[in-house]
Protein backbone atom coordinates (compact mmCIF):
# COMPACT_ATOMS: atom_id res chain seq x y z
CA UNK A 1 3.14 -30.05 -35.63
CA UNK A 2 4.53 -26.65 -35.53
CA UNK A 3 1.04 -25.15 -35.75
CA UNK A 4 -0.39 -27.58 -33.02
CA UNK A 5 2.61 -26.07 -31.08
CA UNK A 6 1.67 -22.62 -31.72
CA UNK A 7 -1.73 -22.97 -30.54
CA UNK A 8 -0.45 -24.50 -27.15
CA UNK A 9 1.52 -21.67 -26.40
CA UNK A 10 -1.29 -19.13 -26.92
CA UNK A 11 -3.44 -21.13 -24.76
CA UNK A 12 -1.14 -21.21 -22.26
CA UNK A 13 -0.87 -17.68 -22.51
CA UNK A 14 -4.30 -16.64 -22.25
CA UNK A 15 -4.94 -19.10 -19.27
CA UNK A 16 -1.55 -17.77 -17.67
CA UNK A 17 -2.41 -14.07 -17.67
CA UNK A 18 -6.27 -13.76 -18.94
CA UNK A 19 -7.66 -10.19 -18.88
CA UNK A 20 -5.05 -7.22 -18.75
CA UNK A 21 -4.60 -5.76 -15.42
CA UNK A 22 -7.03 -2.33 -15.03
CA UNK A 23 -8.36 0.67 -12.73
CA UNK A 24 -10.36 2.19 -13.75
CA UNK A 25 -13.69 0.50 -11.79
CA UNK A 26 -15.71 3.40 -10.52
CA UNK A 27 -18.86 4.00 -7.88
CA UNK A 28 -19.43 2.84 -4.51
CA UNK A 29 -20.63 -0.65 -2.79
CA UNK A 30 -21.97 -0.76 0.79
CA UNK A 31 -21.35 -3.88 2.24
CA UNK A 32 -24.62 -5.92 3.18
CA UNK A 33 -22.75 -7.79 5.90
CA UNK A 34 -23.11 -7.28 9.64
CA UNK A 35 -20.38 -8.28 10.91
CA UNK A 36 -17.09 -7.22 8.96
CA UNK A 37 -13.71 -5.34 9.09
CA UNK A 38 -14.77 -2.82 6.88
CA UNK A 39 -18.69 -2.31 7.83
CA UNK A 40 -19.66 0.44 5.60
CA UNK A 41 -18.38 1.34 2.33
CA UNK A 42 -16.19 0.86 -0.37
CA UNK A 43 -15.42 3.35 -2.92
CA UNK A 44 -13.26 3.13 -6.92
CA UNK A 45 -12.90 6.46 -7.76
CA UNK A 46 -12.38 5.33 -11.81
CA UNK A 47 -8.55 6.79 -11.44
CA UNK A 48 -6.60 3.86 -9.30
CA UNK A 49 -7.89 4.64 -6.11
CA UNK A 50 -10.05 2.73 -3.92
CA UNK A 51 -11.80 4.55 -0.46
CA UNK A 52 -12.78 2.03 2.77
CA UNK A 53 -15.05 3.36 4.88
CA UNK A 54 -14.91 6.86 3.15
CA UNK A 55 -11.82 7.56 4.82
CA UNK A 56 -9.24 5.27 4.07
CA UNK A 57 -7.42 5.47 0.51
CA UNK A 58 -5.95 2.85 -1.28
CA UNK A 59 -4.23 2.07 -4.96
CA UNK A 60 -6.65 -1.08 -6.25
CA UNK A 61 -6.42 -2.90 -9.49
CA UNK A 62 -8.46 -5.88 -11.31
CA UNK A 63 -7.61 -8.57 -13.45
CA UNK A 64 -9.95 -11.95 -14.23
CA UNK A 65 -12.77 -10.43 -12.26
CA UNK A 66 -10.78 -10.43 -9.11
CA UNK A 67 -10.71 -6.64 -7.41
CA UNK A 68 -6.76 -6.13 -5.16
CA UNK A 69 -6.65 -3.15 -2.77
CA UNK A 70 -3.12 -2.66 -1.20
CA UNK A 71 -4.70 -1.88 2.12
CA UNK A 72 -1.44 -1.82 3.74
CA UNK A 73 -0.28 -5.20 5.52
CA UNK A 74 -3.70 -6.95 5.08
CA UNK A 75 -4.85 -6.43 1.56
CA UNK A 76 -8.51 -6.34 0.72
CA UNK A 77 -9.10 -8.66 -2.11
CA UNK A 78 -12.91 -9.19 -3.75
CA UNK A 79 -14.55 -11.72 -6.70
CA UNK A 80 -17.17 -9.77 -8.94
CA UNK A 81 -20.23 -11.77 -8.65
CA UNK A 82 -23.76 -11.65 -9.85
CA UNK A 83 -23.37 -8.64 -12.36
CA UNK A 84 -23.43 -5.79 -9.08
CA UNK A 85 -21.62 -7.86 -6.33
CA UNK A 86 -17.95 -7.78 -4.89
CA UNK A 87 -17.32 -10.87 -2.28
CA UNK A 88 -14.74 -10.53 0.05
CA UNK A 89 -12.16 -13.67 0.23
CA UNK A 90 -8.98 -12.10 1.83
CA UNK A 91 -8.80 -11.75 5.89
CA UNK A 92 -10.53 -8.70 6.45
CA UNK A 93 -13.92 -9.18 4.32
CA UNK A 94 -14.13 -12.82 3.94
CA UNK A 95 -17.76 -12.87 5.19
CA UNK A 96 -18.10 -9.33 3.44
CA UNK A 97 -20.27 -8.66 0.36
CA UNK A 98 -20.82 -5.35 -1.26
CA UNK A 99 -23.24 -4.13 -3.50
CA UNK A 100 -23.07 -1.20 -6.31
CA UNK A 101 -25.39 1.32 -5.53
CA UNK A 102 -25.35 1.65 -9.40
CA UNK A 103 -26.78 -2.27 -9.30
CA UNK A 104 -23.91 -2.70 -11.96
CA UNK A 105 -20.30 -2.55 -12.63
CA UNK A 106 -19.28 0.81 -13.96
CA UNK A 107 -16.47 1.78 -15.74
CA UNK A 108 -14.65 5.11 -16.33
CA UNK A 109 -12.74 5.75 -19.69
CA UNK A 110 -8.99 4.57 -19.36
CA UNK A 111 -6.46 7.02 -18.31
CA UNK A 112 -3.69 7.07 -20.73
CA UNK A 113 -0.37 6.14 -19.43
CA UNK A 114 -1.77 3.68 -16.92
CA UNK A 115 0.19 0.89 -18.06
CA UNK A 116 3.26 1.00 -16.94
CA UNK A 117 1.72 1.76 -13.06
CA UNK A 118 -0.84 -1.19 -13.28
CA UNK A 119 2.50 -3.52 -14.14
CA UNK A 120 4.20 -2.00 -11.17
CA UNK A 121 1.30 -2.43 -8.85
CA UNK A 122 1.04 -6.55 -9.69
CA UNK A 123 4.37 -6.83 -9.12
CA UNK A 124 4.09 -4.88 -5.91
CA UNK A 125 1.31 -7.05 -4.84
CA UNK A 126 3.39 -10.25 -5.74
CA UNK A 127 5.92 -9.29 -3.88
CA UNK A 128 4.31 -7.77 -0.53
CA UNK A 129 1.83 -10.03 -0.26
CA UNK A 130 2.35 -13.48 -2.10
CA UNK A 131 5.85 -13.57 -2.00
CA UNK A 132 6.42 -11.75 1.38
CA UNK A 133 3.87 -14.33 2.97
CA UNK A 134 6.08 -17.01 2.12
CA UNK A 135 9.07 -15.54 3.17
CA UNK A 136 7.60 -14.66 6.90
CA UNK A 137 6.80 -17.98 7.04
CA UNK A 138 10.32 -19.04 7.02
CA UNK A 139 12.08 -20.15 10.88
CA UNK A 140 14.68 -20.42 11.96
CA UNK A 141 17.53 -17.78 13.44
CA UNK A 142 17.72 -14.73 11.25
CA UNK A 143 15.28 -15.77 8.24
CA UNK A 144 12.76 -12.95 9.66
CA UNK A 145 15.70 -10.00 9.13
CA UNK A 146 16.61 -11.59 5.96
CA UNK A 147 12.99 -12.02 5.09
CA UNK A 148 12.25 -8.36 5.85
CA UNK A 149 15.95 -7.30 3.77
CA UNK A 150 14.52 -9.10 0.46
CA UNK A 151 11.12 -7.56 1.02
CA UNK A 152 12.70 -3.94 1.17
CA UNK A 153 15.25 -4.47 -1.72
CA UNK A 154 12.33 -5.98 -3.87
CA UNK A 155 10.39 -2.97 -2.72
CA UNK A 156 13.69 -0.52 -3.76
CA UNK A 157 13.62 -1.91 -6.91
CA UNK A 158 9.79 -1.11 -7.45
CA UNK A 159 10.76 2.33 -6.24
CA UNK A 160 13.76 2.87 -8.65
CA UNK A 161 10.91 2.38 -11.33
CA UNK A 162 8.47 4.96 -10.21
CA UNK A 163 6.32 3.42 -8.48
CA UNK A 164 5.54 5.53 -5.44
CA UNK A 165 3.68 3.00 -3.14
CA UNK A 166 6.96 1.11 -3.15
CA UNK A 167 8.82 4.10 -2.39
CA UNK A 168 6.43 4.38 0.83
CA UNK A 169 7.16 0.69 1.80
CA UNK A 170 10.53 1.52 1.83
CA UNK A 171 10.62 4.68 3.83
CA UNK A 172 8.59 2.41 6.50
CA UNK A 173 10.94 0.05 6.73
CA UNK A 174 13.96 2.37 7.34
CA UNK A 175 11.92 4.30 9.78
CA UNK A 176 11.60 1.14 11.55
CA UNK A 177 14.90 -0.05 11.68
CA UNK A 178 15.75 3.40 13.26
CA UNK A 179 12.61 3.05 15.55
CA UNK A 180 13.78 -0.59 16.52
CA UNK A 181 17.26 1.20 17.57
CA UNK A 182 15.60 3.07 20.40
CA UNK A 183 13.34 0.56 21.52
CA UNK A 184 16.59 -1.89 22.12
CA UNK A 185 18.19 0.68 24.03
CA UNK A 186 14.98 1.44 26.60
CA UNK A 187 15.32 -2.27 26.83
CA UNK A 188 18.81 -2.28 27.75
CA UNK A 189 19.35 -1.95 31.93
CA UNK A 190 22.82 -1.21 31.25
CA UNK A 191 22.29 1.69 28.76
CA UNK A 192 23.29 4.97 30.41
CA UNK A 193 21.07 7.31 27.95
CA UNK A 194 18.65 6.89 25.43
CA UNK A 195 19.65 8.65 22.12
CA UNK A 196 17.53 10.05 19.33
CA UNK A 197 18.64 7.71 15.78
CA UNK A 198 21.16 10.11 13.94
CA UNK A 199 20.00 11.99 10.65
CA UNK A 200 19.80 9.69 7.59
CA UNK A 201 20.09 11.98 4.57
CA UNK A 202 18.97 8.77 2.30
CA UNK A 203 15.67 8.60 4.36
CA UNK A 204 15.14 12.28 4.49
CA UNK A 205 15.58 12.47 0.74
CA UNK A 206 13.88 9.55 -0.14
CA UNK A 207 10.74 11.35 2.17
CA UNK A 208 11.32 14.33 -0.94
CA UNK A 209 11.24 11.74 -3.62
CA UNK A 210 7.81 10.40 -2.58
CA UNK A 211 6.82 14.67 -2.36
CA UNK A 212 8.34 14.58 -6.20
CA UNK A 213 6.59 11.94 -7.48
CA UNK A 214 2.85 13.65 -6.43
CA UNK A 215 1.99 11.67 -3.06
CA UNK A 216 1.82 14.21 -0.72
CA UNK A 217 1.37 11.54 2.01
CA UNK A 218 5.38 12.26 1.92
CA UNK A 219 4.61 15.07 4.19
CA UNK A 220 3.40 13.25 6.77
CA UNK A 221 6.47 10.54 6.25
CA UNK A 222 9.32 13.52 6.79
CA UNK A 223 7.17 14.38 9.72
CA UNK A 224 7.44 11.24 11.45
CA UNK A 225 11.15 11.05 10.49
CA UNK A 226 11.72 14.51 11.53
CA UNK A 227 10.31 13.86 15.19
CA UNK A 228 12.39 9.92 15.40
CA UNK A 229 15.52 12.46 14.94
CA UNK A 230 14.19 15.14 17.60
CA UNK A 231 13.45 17.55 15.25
CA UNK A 232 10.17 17.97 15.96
CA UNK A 233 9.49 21.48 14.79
CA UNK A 234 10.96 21.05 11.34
CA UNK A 235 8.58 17.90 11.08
CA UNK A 236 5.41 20.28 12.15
CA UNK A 237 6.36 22.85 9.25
CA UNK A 238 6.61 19.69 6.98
CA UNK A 239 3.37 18.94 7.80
CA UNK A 240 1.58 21.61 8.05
CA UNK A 241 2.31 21.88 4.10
CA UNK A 242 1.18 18.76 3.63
CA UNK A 243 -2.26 19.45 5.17
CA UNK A 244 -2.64 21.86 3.24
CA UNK A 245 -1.88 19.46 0.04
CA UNK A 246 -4.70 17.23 1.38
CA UNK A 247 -2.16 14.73 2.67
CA UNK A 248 -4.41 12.72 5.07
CA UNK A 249 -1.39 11.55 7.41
CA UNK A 250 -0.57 15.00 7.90
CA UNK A 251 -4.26 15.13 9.47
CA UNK A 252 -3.32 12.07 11.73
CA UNK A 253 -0.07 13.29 12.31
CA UNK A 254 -1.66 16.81 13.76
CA UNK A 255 -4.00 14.88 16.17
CA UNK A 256 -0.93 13.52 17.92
CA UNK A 257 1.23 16.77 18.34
CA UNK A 258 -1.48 18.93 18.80
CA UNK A 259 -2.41 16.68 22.14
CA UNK A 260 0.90 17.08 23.43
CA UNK A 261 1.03 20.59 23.07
């Protein structure tokens, strides 16, 4: 009986969690579709990061044949299919199918210390796009704030552990909280001035901690913090260093002020 038990458990096991979580897919699919979100390319460089349309970069993982790319609110999630195929079933490429240029699925050799990030990154997808769906679905008066609050402290959490995508959701969110600040204020007829949001030395530093942690995209993060505060010029020198770090915000970010100049 006690055997019989056993074996239950590891079946549930291995039908509860299958393959381990990896990311180390590598080589690029163009996408045989016409008509499709993403109408080019997609690109695993073998190291956690996946590339849409040879511009946009992304931390991706697989488990049980099933590609996830945190592609910010709208992930892009794929089935492997037919030995060389990835088929799109998430919003953005569900008529979408790519094919490996290689005609197969390639693999790089595993990067050691991986596995701590790869747990991180299913629990970040859990929780941003499984369990954040269902909270946003909530109505009612107030469940979207307190939706968004459980979100960001689930998110804090992920940060507090080192996991710098997290970090990123964070700063996002407390940018716009300050952001919404303003905007009620030009909305208000009765509001004599509109101010710039006050400093936020928890912001600001967390912008450092993402810099720490090797993303540069925190360059481009203080920037947009820096200008919300009206300190424009501090946010340029911010991320001008980050351009030079190959933070691709920072490249965004210089399209904007350089117009205005």
């Amino acid at each position: 009986m006690k055997r019989l038990l056993l074996l239950v458990i590891i079946l549930q096991s291995v039908f509860a969690f299958g393959q381990k979580a990896s990311n180390n897919l590598v080589g690029k699919y163009k996408n045989k579709s016409f008509w499709s979100f993403y109408n080019t390319s997609l690109e695993f460089d073998g190291k956690g990061t996946a590339i849409l349309d040879e511009k946009e970069y992304y931390d991706y993982f697989e488990r049980n044949d099933t590609i996830y790319v945190l592609a910010g609110g709208d992930g892009v999630f794929l089935e492997k299919k037919n030995g060389n195929e990835l088929k799109g079933f998430s919003r953005k490429v569900k008529k979408s199918t790519f094919i490996s240029l290689d005609n197969e699925f390639k693999y790089a050799p595993k990067a050691p210390g991986m596995e701590k990030r790869l747990e991180l990154l299913e629990k970040f997808y859990y929780l941003n796009y499984v369990e954040g769906d269902r909270l946003l679905e909530r109505k009612g008066k107030g469940m979207f704030m307190d939706s968004m609050s459980k979100i960001k402290q689930g998110n804090q959490k992920l940060c507090d552990a080192g996991l710098d995508t997290a970090c990123i959701q964070v700063f996002i969110y407390g940018l716009g909280e300050k952001a919404i600040d303003v905007v009620s204020v030009l909305g208000d007829k009765n509001a004599k001035e509109v101010k710039h949001p006050q400093a936020d030395a928890e912001l600001e530093k967390l912008g450092f901690k993402i810099i720490e942690m090797g993303n540069n995209e925190g360059y481009g993060l203080l920037y947009s913090y820096y200008t919300l505060i009206d300190q424009e010029k501090t946010g340029i020198e911010w991320n001008e260093k980050g351009l030079k770090k190959g933070c691709r915000l920072c490249a965004s970010n210089k399209e904007i002020y350089e117009k205005e100049l």
